[in-house]
Protein backbone atom coordinates (compact mmCIF):
# COMPACT_ATOMS: atom_id res chain seq x y z
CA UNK A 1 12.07 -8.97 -41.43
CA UNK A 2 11.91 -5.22 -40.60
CA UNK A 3 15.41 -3.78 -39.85
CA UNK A 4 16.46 -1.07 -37.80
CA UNK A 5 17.56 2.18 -39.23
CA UNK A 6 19.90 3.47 -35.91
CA UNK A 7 20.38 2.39 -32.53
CA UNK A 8 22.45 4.19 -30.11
CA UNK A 9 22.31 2.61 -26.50
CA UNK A 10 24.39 4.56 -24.03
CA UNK A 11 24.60 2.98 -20.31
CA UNK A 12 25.83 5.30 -17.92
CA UNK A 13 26.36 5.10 -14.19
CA UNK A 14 23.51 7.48 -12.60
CA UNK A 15 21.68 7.56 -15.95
CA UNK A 16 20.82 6.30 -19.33
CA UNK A 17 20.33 8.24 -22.57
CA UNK A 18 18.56 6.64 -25.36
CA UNK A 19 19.32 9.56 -28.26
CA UNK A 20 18.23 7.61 -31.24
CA UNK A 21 15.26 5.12 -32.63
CA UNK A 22 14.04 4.54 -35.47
CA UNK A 23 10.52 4.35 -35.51
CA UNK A 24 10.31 1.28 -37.25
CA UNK A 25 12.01 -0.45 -34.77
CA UNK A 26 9.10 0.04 -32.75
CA UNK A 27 7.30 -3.05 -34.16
CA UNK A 28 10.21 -5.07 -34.60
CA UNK A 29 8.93 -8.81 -34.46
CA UNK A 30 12.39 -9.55 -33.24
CA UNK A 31 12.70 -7.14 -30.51
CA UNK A 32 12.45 -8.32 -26.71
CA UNK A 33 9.16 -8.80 -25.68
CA UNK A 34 8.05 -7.64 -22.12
CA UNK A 35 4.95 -7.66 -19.45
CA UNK A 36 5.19 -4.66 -16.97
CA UNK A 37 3.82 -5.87 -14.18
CA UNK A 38 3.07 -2.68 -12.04
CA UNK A 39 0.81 -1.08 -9.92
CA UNK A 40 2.92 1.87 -9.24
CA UNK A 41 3.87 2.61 -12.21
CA UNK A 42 4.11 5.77 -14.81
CA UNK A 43 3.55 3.34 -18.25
CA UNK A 44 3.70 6.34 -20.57
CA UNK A 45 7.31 7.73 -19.08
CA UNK A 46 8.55 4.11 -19.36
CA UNK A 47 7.37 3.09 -22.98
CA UNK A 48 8.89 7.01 -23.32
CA UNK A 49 12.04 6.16 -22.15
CA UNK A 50 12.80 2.53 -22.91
CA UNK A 51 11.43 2.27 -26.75
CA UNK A 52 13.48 -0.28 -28.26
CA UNK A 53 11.43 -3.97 -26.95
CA UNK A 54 8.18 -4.79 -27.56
CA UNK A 55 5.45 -4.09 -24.46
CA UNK A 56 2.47 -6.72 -24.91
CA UNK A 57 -0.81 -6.34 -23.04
CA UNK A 58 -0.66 -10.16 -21.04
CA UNK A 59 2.53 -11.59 -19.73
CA UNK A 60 1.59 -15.12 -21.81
CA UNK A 61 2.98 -13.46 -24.96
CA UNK A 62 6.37 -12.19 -23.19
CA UNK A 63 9.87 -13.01 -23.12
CA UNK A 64 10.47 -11.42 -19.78
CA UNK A 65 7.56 -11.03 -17.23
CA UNK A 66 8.63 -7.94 -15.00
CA UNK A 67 6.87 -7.62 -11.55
CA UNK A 68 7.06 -4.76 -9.62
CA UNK A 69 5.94 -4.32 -6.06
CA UNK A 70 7.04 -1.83 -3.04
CA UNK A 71 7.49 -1.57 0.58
CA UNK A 72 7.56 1.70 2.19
CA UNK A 73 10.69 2.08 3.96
CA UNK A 74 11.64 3.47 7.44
CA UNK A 75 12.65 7.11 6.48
CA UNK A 76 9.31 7.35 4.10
CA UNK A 77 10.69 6.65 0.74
CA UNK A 78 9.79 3.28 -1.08
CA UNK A 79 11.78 0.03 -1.49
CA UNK A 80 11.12 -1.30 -5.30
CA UNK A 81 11.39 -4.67 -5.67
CA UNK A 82 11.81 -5.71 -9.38
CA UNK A 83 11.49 -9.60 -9.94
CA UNK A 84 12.33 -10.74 -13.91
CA UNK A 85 11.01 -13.90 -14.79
CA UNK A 86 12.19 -15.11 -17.98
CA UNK A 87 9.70 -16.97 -20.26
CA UNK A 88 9.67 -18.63 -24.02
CA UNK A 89 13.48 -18.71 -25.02
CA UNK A 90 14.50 -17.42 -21.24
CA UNK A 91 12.92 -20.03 -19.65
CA UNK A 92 14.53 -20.14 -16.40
CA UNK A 93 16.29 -17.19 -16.37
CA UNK A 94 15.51 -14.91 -13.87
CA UNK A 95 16.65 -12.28 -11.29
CA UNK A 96 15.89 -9.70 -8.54
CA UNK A 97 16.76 -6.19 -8.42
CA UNK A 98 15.68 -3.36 -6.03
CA UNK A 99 15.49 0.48 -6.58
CA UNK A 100 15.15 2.52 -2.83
CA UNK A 101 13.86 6.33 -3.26
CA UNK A 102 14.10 8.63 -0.08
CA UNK A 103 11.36 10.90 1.24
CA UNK A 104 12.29 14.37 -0.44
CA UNK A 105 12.35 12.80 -4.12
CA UNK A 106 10.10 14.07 -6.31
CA UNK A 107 7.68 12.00 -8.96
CA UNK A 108 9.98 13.09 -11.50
CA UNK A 109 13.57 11.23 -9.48
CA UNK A 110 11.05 8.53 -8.66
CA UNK A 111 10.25 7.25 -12.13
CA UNK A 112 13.57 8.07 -13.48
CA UNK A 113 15.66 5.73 -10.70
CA UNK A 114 12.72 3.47 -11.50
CA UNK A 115 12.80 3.05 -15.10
CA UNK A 116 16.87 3.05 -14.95
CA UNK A 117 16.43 0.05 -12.49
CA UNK A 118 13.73 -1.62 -15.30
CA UNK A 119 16.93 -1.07 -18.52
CA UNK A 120 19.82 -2.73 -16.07
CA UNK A 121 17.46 -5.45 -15.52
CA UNK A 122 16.73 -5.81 -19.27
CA UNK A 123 20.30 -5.55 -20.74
CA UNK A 124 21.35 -9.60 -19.29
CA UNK A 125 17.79 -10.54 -21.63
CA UNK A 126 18.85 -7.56 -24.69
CA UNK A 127 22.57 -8.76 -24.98
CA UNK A 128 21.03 -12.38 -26.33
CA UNK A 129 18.94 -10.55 -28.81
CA UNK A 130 19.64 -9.07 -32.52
CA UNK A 131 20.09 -5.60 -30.11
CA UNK A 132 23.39 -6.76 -28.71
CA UNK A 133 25.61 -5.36 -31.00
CA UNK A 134 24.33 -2.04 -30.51
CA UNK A 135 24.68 -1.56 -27.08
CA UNK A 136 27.54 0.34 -25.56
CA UNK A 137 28.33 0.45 -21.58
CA UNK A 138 30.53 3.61 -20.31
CA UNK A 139 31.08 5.03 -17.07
CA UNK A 140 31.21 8.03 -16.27
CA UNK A 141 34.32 8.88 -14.96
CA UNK A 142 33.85 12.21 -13.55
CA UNK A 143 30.60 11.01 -11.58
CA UNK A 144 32.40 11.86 -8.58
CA UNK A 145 31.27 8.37 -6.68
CA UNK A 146 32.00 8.49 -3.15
CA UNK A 147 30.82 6.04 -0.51
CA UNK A 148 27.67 7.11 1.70
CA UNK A 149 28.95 7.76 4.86
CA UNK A 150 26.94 6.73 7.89
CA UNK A 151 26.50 9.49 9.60
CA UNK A 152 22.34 10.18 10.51
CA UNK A 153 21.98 13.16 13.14
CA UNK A 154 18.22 11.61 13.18
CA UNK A 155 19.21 8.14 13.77
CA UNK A 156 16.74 6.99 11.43
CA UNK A 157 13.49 8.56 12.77
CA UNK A 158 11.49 9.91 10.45
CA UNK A 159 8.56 12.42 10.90
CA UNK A 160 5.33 13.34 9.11
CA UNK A 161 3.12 16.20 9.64
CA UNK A 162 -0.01 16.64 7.58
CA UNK A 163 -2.87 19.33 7.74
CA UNK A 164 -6.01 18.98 5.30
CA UNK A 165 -9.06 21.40 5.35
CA UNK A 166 -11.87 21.11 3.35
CA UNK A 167 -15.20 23.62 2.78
CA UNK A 168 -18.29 23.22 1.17
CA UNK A 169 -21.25 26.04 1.27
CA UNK A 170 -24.25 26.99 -0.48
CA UNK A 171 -26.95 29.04 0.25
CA UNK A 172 -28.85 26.29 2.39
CA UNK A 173 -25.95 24.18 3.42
CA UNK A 174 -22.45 24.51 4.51
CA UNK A 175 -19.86 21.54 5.86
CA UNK A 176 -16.54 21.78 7.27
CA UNK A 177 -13.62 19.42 7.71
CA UNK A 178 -10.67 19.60 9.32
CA UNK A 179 -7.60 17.02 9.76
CA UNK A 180 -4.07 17.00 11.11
CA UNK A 181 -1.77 14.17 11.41
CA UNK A 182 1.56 13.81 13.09
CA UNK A 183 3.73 10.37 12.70
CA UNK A 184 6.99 9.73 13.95
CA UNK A 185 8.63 6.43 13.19
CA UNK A 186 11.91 4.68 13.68
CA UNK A 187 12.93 1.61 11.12
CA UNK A 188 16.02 -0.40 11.43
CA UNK A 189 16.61 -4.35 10.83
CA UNK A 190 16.01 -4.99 14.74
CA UNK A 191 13.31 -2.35 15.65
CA UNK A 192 10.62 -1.04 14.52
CA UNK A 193 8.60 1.88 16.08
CA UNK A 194 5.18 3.80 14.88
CA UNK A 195 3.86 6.09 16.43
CA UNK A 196 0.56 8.29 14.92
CA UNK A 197 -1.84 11.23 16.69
CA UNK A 198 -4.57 12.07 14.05
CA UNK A 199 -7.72 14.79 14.57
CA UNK A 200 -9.90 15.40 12.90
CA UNK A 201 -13.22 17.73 13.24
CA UNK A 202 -16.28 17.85 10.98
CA UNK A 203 -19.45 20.40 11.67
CA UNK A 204 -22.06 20.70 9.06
CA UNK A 205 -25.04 23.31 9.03
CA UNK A 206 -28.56 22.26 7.14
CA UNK A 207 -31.12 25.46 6.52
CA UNK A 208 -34.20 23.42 5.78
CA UNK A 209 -36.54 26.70 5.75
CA UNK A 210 -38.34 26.44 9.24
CA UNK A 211 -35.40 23.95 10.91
CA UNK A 212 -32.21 24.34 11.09
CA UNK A 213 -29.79 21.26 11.35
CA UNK A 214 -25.98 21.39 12.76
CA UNK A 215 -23.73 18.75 13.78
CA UNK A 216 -20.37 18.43 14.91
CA UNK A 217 -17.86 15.15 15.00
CA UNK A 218 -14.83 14.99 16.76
CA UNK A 219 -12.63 12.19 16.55
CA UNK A 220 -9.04 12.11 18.42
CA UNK A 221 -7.04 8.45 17.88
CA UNK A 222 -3.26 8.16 19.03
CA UNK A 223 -1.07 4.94 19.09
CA UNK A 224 2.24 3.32 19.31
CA UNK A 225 3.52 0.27 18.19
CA UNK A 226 6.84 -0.56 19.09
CA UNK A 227 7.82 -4.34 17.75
CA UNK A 228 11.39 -6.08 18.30
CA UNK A 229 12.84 -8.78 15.78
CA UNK A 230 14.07 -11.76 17.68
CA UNK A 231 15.35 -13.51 14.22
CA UNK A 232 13.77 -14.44 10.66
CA UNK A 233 11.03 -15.27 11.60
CA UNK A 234 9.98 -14.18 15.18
CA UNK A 235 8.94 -10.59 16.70
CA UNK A 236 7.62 -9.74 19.45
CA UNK A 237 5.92 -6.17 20.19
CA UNK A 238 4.01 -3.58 22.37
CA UNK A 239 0.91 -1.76 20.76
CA UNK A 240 -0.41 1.55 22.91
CA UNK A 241 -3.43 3.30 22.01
CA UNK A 242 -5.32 6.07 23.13
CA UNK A 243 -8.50 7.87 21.46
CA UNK A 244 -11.77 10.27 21.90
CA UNK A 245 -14.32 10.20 19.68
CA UNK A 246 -17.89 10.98 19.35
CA UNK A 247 -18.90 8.80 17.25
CA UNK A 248 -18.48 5.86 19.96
CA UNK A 249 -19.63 7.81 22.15
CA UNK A 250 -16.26 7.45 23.86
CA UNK A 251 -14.18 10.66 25.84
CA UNK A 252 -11.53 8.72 26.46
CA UNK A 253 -10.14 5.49 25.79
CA UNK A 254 -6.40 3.90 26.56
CA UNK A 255 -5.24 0.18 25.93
CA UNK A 256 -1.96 -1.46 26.36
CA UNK A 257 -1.11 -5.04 24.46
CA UNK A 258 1.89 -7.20 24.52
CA UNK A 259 2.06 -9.20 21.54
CA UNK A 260 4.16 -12.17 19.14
CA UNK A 261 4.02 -12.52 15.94
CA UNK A 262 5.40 -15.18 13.64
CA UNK A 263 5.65 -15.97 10.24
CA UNK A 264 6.49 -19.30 8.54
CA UNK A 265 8.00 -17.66 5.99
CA UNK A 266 11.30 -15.58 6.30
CA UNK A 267 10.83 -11.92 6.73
CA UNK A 268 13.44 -11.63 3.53
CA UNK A 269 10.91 -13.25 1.35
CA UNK A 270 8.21 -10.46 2.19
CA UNK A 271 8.37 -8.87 -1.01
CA UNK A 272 6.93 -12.05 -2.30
CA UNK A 273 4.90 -14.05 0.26
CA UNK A 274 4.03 -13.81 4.05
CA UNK A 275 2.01 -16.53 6.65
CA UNK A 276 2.64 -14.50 9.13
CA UNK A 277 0.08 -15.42 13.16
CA UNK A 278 0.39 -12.86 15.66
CA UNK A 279 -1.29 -12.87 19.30
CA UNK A 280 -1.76 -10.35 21.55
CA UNK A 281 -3.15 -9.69 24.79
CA UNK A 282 -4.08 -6.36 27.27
CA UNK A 283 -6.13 -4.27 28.77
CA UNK A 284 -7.98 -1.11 27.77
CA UNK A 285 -10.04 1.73 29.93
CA UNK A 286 -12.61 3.56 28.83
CA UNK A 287 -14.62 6.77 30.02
CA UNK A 288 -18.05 7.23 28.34
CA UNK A 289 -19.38 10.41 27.66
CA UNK A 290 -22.96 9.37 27.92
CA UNK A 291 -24.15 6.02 30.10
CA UNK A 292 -23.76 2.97 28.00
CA UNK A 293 -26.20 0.18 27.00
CA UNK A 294 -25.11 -1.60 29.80
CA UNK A 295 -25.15 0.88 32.56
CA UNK A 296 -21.83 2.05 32.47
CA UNK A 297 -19.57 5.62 32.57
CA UNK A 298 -16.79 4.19 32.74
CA UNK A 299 -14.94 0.70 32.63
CA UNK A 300 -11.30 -1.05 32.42
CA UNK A 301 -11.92 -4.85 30.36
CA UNK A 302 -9.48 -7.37 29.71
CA UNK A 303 -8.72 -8.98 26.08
CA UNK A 304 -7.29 -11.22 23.86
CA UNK A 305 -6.85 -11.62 20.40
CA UNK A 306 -5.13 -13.40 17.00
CA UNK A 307 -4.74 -12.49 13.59
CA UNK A 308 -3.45 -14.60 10.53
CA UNK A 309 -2.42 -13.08 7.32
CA UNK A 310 -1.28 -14.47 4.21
CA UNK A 311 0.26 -12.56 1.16
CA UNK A 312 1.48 -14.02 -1.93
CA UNK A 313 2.75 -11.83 -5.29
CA UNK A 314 3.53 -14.01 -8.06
CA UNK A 315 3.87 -13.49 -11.76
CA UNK A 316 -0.27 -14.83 -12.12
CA UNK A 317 -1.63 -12.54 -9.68
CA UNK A 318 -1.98 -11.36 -5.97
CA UNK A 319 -3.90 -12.88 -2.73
CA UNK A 320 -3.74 -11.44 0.34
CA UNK A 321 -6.08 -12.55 2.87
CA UNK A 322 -6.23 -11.28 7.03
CA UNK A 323 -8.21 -12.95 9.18
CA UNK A 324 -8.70 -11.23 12.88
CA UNK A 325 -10.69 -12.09 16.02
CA UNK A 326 -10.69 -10.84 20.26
CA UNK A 327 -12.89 -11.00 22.46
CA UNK A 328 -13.50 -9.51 26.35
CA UNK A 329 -12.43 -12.02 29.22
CA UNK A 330 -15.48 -10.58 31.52
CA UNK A 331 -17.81 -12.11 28.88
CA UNK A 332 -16.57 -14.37 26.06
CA UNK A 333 -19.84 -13.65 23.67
CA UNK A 334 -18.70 -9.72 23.49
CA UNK A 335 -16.53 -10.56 20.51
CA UNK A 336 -15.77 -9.69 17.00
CA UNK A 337 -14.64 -11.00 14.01
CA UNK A 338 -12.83 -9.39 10.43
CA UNK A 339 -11.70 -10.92 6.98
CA UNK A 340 -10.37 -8.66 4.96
CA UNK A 341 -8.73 -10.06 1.56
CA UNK A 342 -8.03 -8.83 -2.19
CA UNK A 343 -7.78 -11.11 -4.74
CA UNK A 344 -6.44 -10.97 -8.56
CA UNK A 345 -5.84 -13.22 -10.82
CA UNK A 346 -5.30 -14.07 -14.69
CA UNK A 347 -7.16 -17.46 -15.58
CA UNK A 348 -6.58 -17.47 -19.19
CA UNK A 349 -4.50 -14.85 -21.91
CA UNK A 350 -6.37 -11.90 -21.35
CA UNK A 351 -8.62 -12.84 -18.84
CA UNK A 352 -8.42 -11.69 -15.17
CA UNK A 353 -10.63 -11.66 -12.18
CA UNK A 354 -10.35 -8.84 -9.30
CA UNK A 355 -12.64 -9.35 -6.19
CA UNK A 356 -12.15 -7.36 -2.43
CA UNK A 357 -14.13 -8.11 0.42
CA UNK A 358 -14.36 -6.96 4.00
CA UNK A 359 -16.38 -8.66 6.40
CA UNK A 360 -16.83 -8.21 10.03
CA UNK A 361 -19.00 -9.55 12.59
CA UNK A 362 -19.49 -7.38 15.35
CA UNK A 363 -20.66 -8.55 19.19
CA UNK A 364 -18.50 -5.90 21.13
CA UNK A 365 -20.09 -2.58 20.33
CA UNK A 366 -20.37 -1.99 24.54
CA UNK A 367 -19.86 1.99 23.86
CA UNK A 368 -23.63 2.36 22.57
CA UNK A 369 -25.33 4.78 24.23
CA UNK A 370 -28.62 3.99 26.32
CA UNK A 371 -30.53 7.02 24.89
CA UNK A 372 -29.63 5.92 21.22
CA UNK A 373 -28.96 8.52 18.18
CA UNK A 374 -31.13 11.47 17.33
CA UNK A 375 -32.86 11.65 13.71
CA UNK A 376 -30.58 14.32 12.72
CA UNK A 377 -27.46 12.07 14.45
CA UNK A 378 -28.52 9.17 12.34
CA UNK A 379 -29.21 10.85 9.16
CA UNK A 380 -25.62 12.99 9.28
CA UNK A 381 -23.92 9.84 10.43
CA UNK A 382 -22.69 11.75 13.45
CA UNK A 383 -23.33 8.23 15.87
CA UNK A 384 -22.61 4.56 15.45
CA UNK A 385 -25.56 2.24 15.31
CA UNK A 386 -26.16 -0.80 16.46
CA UNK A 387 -25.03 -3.61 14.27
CA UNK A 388 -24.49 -7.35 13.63
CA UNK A 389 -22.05 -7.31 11.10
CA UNK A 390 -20.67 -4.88 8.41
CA UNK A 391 -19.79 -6.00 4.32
CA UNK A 392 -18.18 -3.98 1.49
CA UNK A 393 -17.49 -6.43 -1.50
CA UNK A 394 -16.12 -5.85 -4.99
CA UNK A 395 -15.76 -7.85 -8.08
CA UNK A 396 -14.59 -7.26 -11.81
CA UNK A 397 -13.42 -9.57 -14.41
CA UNK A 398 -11.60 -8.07 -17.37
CA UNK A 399 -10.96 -9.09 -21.30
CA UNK A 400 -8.44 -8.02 -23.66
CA UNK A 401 -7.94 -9.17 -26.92
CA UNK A 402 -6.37 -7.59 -30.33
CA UNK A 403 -2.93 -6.57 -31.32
CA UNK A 404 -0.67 -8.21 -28.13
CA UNK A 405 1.49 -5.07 -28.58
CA UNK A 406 1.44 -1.73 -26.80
CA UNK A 407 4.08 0.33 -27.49
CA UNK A 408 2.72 3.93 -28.03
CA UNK A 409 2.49 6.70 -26.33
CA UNK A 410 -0.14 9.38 -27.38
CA UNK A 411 -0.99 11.89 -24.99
CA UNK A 412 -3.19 14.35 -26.80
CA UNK A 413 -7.09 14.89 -26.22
């Protein structure tokens, strides 16, 4: 049995140093073995930082199975959720810990409160292993703790403004893009409100020697969505939307739709699983910029519509799966339909399969233009076409086998 040379574990309140390892001690057979689970993770900083277990390459060989997921939280930081599932010898043993970084933290804070939040969870695991006697818990006295007041001049409302521009020339051809973004939004346990106005403006210029090609897109969208929690389970909400856009032929468009949601799980549980069936039902106007397909400038429709979504995060994988549908009251057959679902899963030890799809089935495209799309419009994707359906699908299986250990951290070329 290999034996450690030094180990110095110091646990401090707001931080924890890890001066010495011995690099033996890497490989330890007897050192904890654990699964990072992560999709938001920095793996190097953490195998960095935390160097005294063992990090294997499928959770069937671990000790402790660590899943991380996140929720982005009302003032625009993220809410970690860090779920320990014990396996082997800590059968059974599990627990639930959550790290919350605010909007002006850097990478940097982000992976360090992170990774702190991944050692506290370790140390009830550690303190049964051959490490136990070398850990040592202080606090640091002069950490000048105080309680948070609650005292928010912004009453949590949040706000986001983003600008993006983006050129490409050569000598024949030359394309522009430009794209701002404003959000304001408002989280607390009983309301929720978003609210988004996004622009965004594309020209592009072809020199084909004797023809020259330009094109411009303009696409305005705006909307609300205000939503009220009645309890654990049931909301209810308002969704307003406005939008301009030339590629739906479309110069204005406004719709307003009460709606209900709820979901069979509790809304506490979300980190981990959500049924959740919302309806909703309203009205939306719309001025064309050219005369439609069916004869019209302009026109106010009623509609209806349900979606059901399902989302469960467990130790063997992910599924989420959301299943949509509306349709127009003045004709039933003007309808559409969307699946949208992401899928992972490990079948066997070190076997996984990945698939996405996104399906939709389209029988409400009533914007269409009567005179149709130009070559040029067509070509530059400047104009929506005519369509049945749309389909984007993905699918990867993956294989790892070898040493079960992955505990290195080499950065160079």
């Amino acid at each position: 049995m290999l034996k450690l040379k030094s180990l110095q574990i110091l646990l401090i309140i707001g931080g924890i140093y890890f001066p010495i390892w011995a690099q033996d001690g890497l490989n330890n057979q007897e050192a904890l073995k654990i699964f990072l689970d992560c999709d938001a993770c920095d793996f190097s900083y953490i195998r960095t930082h935390i160097p005294y277990v063992n990090y294997t390459r499928d959770p069937q060989f671990a000790q402790v199975h660590i899943k991380i997921t996140y929720q982005n939280t009302g003032s625009g930081g993220r809410k970690y959720i860090l779920n320990f599932f014990g396996q082997m010898n800590f059968e059974g043993m599990q627990q639930k810990l959550e790290y919350i970084s605010s909007q002006s933290d850097s990478w940097d804070m982000d992976r360090k409160g992170l990774t702190q939040t991944i050692e506290m969870g370790l140390m009830p695991y550690i303190s049964q292993t051959y490490l136990a006697p070398f850990i040592t818990i202080e606090f640091e006295r002069d950490a000048n703790i105080q309680p948070e007041l609650n005292n928010d001049p912004w009453n949590n409302w949040t706000f986001h403004i983003d600008f993006m521009g983006d050129l490409d020339a050569e000598q024949s051809q030359n394309e522009l893009k430009l794209s701002t973004e404003l959000k304001a939004n408002h989280t607390t346990d009983d309301w929720k409100v978003r609210s988004r106005i996004k622009y965004d403006y594309e020209s592009e210029k072809i020199d084909d020697e004797d023809e020259i090609v330009k094109s411009i897109l303009r696409e305005l969208e705006s909307d609300v969505k205000i939503v009220k929690s009645l309890d654990d389970r049931w909301s209810v909400g308002l969704n307003l939307g406005a939008n301009a856009t030339t590629y739906r032929n479309i110069s204005s468009a406004f719709s307003l739709a009460p709606a209900i949601e709820y979901n069979f799980y509790p809304w506490s549980k979300s980190d981990q699983k959500i049924l959740a069936l919302a309806y909703y039902s309203g009205a939306r106007t719309f001025d064309y910029m050219e005369r439609t397909i069916f004869d019209k400038t302009k026109e106010t429709l009623f509609f209806e519509g349900m979606s059901l979504q399902l989302e469960i995060i467990e130790p063997w994988g992910e599924v989420y799966i959301d299943l949509s549908g509306s349709h127009f009251f003045h004709d039933f057959t003007k309808n559409q339909l969307k699946l949208s679902t992401a899928f992972s899963m490990r079948i066997v030890k070190g076997f996984s399969v990945k698939m996405n799809l996104e399906a939709e089935r389209l029988r409400d495209q009533l914007y269409l233009p009567q005179e149709g799309a130009s070559r040029d419009e067509i070509l530059l994707k400047r104009k929506k076409l005519a369509t049945d359906y749309e389909l984007s699908w993905s699918f990867g299986l993956e294989y790892s086998f070898g040493s079960i250990y992955n505990n290195f951290v080499n950065r160079r070329l």
